[in-house]
C-alpha atoms as a PDB file:
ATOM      1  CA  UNK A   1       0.000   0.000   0.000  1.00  0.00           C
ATOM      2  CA  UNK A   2       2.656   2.456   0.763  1.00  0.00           C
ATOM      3  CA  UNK A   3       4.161   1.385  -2.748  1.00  0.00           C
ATOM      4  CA  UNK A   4       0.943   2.749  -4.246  1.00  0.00           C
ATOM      5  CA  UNK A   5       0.846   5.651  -2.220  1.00  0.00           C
ATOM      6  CA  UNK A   6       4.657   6.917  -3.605  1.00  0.00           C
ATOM      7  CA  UNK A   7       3.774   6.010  -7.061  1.00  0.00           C
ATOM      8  CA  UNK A   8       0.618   8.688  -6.823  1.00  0.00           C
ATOM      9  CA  UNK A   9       2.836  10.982  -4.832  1.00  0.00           C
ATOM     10  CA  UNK A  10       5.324  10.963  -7.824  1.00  0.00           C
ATOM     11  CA  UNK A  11       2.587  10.904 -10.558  1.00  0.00           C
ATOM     12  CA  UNK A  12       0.539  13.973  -8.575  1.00  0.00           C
ATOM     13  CA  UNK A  13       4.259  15.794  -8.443  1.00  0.00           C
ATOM     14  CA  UNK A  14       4.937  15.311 -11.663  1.00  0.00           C
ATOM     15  CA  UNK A  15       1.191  16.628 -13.282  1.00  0.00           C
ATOM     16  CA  UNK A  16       1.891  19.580 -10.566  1.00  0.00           C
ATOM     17  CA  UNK A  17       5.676  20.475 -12.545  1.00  0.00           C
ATOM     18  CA  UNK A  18       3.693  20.156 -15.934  1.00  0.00           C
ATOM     19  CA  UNK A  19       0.959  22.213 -14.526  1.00  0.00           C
ATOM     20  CA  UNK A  20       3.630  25.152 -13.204  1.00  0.00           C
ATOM     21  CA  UNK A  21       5.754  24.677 -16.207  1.00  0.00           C
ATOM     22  CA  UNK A  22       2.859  25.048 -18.677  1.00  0.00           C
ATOM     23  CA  UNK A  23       1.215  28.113 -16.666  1.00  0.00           C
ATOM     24  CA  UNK A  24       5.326  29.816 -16.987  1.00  0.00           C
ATOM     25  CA  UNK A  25       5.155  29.213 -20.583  1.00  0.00           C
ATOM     26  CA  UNK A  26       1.937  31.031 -21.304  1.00  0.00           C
ATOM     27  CA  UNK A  27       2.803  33.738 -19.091  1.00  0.00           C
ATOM     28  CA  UNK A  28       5.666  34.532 -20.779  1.00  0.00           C
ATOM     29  CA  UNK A  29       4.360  34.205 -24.274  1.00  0.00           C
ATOM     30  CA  UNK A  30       2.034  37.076 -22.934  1.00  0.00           C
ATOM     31  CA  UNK A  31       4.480  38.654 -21.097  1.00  0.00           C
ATOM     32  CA  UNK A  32       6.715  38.311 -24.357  1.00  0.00           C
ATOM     33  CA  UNK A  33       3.734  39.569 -26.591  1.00  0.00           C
ATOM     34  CA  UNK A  34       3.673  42.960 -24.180  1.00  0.00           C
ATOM     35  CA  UNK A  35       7.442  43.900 -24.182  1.00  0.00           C
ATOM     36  CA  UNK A  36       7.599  42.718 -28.057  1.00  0.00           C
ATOM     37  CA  UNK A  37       4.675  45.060 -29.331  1.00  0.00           C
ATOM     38  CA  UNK A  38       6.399  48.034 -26.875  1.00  0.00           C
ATOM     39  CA  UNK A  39       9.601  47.525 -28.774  1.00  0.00           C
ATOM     40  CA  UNK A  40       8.656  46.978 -32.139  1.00  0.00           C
ATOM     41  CA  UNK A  41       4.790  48.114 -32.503  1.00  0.00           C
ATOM     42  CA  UNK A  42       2.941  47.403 -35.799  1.00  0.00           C
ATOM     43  CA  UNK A  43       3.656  48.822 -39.422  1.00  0.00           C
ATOM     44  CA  UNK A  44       1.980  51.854 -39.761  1.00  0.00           C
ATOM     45  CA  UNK A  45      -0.946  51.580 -42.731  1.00  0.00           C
ATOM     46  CA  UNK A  46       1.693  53.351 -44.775  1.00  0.00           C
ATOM     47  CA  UNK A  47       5.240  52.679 -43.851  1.00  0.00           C
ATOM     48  CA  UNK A  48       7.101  55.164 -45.467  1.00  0.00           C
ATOM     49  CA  UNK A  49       6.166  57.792 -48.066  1.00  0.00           C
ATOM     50  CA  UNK A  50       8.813  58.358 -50.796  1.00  0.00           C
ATOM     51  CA  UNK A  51       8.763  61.168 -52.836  1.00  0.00           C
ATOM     52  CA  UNK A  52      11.830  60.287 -54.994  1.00  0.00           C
ATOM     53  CA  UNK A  53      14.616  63.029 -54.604  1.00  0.00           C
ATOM     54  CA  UNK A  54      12.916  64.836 -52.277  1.00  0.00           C
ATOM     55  CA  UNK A  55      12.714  61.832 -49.497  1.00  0.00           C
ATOM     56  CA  UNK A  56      16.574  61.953 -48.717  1.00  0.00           C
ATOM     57  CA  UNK A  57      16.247  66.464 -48.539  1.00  0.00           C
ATOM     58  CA  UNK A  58      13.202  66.335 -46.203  1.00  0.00           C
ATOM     59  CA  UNK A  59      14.104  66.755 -42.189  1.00  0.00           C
ATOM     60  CA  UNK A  60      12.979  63.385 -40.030  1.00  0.00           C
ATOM     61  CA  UNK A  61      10.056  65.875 -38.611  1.00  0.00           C
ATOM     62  CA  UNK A  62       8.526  66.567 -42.321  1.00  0.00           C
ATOM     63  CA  UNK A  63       9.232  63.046 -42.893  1.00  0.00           C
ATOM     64  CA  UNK A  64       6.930  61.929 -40.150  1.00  0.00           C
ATOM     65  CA  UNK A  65       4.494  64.851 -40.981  1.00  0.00           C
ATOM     66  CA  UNK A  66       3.984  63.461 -44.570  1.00  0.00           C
ATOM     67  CA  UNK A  67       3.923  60.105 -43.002  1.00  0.00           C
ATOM     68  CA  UNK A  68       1.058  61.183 -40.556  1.00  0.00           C
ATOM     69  CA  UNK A  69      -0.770  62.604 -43.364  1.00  0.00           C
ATOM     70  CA  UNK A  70      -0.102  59.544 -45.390  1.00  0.00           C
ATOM     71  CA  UNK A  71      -1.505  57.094 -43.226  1.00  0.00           C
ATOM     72  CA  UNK A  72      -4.859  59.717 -42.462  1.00  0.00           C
ATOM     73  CA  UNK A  73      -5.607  58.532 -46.579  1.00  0.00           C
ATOM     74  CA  UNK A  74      -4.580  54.968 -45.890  1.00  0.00           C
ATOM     75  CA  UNK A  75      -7.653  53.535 -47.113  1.00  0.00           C
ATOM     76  CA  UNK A  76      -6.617  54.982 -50.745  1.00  0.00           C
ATOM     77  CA  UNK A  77      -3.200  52.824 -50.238  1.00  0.00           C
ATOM     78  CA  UNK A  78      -4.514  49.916 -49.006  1.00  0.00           C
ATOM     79  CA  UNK A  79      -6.900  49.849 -52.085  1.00  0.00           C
ATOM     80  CA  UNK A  80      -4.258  50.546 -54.043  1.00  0.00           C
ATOM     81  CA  UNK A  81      -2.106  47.481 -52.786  1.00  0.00           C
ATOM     82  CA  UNK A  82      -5.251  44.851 -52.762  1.00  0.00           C
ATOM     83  CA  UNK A  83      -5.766  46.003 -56.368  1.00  0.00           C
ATOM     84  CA  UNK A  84      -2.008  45.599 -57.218  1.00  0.00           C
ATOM     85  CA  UNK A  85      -1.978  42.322 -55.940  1.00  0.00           C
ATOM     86  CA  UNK A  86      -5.457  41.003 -57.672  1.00  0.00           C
ATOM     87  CA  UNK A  87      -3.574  42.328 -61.036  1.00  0.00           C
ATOM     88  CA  UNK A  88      -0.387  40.680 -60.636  1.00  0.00           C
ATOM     89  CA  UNK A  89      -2.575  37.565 -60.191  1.00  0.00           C
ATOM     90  CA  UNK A  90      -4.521  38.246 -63.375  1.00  0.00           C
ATOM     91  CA  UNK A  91      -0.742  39.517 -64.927  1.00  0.00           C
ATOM     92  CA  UNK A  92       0.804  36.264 -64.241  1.00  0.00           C
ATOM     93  CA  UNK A  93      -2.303  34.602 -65.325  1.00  0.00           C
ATOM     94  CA  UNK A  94      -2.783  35.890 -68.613  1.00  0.00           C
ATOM     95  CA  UNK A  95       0.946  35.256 -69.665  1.00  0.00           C
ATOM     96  CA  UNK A  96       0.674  31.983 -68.976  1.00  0.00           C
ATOM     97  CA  UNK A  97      -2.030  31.441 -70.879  1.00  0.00           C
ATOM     98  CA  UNK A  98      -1.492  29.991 -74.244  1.00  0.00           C
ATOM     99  CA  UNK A  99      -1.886  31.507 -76.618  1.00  0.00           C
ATOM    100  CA  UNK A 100      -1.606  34.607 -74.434  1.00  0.00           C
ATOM    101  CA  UNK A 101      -3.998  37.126 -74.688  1.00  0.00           C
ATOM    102  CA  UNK A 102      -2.080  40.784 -75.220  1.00  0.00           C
ATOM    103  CA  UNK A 103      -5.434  42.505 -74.947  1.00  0.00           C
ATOM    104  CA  UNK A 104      -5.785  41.542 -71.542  1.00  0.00           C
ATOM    105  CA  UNK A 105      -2.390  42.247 -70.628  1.00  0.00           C
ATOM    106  CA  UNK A 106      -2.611  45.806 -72.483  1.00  0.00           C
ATOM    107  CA  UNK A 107      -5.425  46.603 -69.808  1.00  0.00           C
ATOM    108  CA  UNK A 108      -3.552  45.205 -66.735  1.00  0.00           C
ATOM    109  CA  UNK A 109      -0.971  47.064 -67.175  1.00  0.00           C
ATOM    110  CA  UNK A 110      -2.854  49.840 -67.920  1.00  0.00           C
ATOM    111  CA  UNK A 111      -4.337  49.514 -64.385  1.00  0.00           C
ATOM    112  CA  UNK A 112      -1.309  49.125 -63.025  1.00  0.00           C
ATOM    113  CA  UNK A 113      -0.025  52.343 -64.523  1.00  0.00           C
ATOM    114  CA  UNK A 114      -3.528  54.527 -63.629  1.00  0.00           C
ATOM    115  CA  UNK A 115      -2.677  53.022 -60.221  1.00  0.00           C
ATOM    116  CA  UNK A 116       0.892  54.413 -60.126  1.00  0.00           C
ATOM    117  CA  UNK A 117      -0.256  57.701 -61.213  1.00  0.00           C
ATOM    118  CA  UNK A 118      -2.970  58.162 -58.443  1.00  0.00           C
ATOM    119  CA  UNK A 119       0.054  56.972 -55.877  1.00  0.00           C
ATOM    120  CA  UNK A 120       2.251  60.285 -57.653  1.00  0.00           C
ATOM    121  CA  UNK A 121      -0.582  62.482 -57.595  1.00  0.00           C
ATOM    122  CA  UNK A 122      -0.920  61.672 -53.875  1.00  0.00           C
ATOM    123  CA  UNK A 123       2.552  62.176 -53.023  1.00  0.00           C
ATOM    124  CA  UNK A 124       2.460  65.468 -54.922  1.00  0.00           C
ATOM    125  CA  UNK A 125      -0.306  66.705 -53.229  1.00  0.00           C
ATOM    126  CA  UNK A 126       0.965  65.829 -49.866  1.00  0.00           C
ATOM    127  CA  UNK A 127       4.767  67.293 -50.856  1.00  0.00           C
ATOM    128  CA  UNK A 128       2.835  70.679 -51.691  1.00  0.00           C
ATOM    129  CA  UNK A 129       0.834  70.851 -48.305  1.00  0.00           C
ATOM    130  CA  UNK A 130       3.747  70.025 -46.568  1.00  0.00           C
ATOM    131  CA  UNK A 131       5.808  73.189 -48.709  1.00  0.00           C
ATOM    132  CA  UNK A 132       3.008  75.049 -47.617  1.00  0.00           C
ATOM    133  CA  UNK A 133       3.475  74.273 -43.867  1.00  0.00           C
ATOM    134  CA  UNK A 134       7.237  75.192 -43.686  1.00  0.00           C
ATOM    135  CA  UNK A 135       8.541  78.457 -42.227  1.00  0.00           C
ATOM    136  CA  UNK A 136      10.916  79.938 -44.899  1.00  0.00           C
ATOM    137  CA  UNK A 137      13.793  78.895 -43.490  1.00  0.00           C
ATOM    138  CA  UNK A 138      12.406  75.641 -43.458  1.00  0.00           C
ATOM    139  CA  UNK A 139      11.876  75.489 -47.232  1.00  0.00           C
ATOM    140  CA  UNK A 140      15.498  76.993 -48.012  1.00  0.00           C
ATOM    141  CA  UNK A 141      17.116  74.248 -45.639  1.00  0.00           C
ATOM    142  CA  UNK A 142      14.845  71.591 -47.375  1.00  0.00           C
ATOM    143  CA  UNK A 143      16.114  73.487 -50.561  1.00  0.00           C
ATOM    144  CA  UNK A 144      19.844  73.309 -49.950  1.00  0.00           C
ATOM    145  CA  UNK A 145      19.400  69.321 -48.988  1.00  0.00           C
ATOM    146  CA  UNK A 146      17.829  69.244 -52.388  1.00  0.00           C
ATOM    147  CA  UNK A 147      21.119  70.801 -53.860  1.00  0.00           C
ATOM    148  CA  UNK A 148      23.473  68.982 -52.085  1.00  0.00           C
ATOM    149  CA  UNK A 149      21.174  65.513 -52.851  1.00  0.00           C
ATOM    150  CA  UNK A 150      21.868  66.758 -57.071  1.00  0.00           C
ATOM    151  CA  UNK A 151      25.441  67.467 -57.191  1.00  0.00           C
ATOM    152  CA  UNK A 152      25.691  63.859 -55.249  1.00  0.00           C
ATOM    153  CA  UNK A 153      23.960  62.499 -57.881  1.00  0.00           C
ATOM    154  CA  UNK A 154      25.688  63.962 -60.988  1.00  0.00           C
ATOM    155  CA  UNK A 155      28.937  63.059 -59.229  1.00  0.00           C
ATOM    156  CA  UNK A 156      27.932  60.051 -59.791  1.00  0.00           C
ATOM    157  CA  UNK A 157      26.174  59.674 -62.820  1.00  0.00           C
ATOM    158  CA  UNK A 158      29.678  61.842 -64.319  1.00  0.00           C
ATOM    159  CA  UNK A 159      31.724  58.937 -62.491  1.00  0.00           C
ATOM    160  CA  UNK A 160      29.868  56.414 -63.854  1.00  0.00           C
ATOM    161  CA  UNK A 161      30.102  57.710 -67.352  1.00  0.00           C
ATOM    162  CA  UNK A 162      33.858  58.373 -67.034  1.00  0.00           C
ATOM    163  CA  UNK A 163      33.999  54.122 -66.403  1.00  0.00           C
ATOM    164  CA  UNK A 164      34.534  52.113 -69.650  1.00  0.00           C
ATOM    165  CA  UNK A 165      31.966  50.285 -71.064  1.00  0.00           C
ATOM    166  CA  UNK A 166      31.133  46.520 -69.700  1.00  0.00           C
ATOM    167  CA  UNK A 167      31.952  44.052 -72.637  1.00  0.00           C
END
């Protein structure tokens, strides 16, 4: 009897370890989940907006203004991305199809351009509110980072057309 009365001591200990180990491990999955989400929260609807040239010249504040401003019209985007996706889908379908059908492809693409020009127009219109927004001396610093982005860029456009051609 004492025999049996070990063996259900042990068993009861060991279901009691399980019990504390599997309550530790869900507490710090949630515990985990916190700290995670404090360090790295999630992507913003829009996670960046680039304008081109004019990304690199703007200050990290009018960067997160146009980013704010960005993600108030991120319905438009994520419209924009749903649709891009659905016609890549359609894209890839249509040129494997055989015989492909170039009439079909002629009109995703077309979507896909139409789609590109709504993101510019966008961008422009939030570029100019921004411009708008800026002191003076905020525009001629944002000007002079515009310079200085150019002549770094036709240094190296000049440097790469002073290399020989590639065979």
């Amino acid at each position: 009897m004492a025999d049996s009365e070990t063996k259900n001591c042990r068993g009861l200990r060991w279901a009691l370890i399980g019990s504390v180990t599997l309550n530790l491990l869900v507490a710090g999955v949630i515990v985990g989940g916190f700290v995670a989400h404090d360090r790295h929260p999630p992507r913003p609807v829009v996670g960046d907006v680039s304008l081109g040239a004019f990304t690199e010249a703007l200050s990290p504040e009018d960067r997160d203004a146009l980013r704010r401003a960005a993600q108030k019209r991120g319905g438009d985007f994520r419209d924009m991305r749903r649709a891009a996706r659905a016609d890549m889908t359609a894209l890839i379908g249509a040129l494997q199809a055989d015989p492909w059908n170039r009439a079909e492809v002629e009109k995703i693409l077309a979507r896909h351009k139409a789609r590109t020009i709504e993101r510019v127009d966008i961008g422009e219109t939030l570029i100019f509110d921004r411009l708008e927004e800026m002191s003076p001396e905020e525009r001629h610093a944002f000007a002079e980072r515009l310079l200085q982005g150019a002549q770094r860029f036709d240094k190296r456009v000049e440097h790469d057309d002073d290399r020989p051609a590639k065979p």
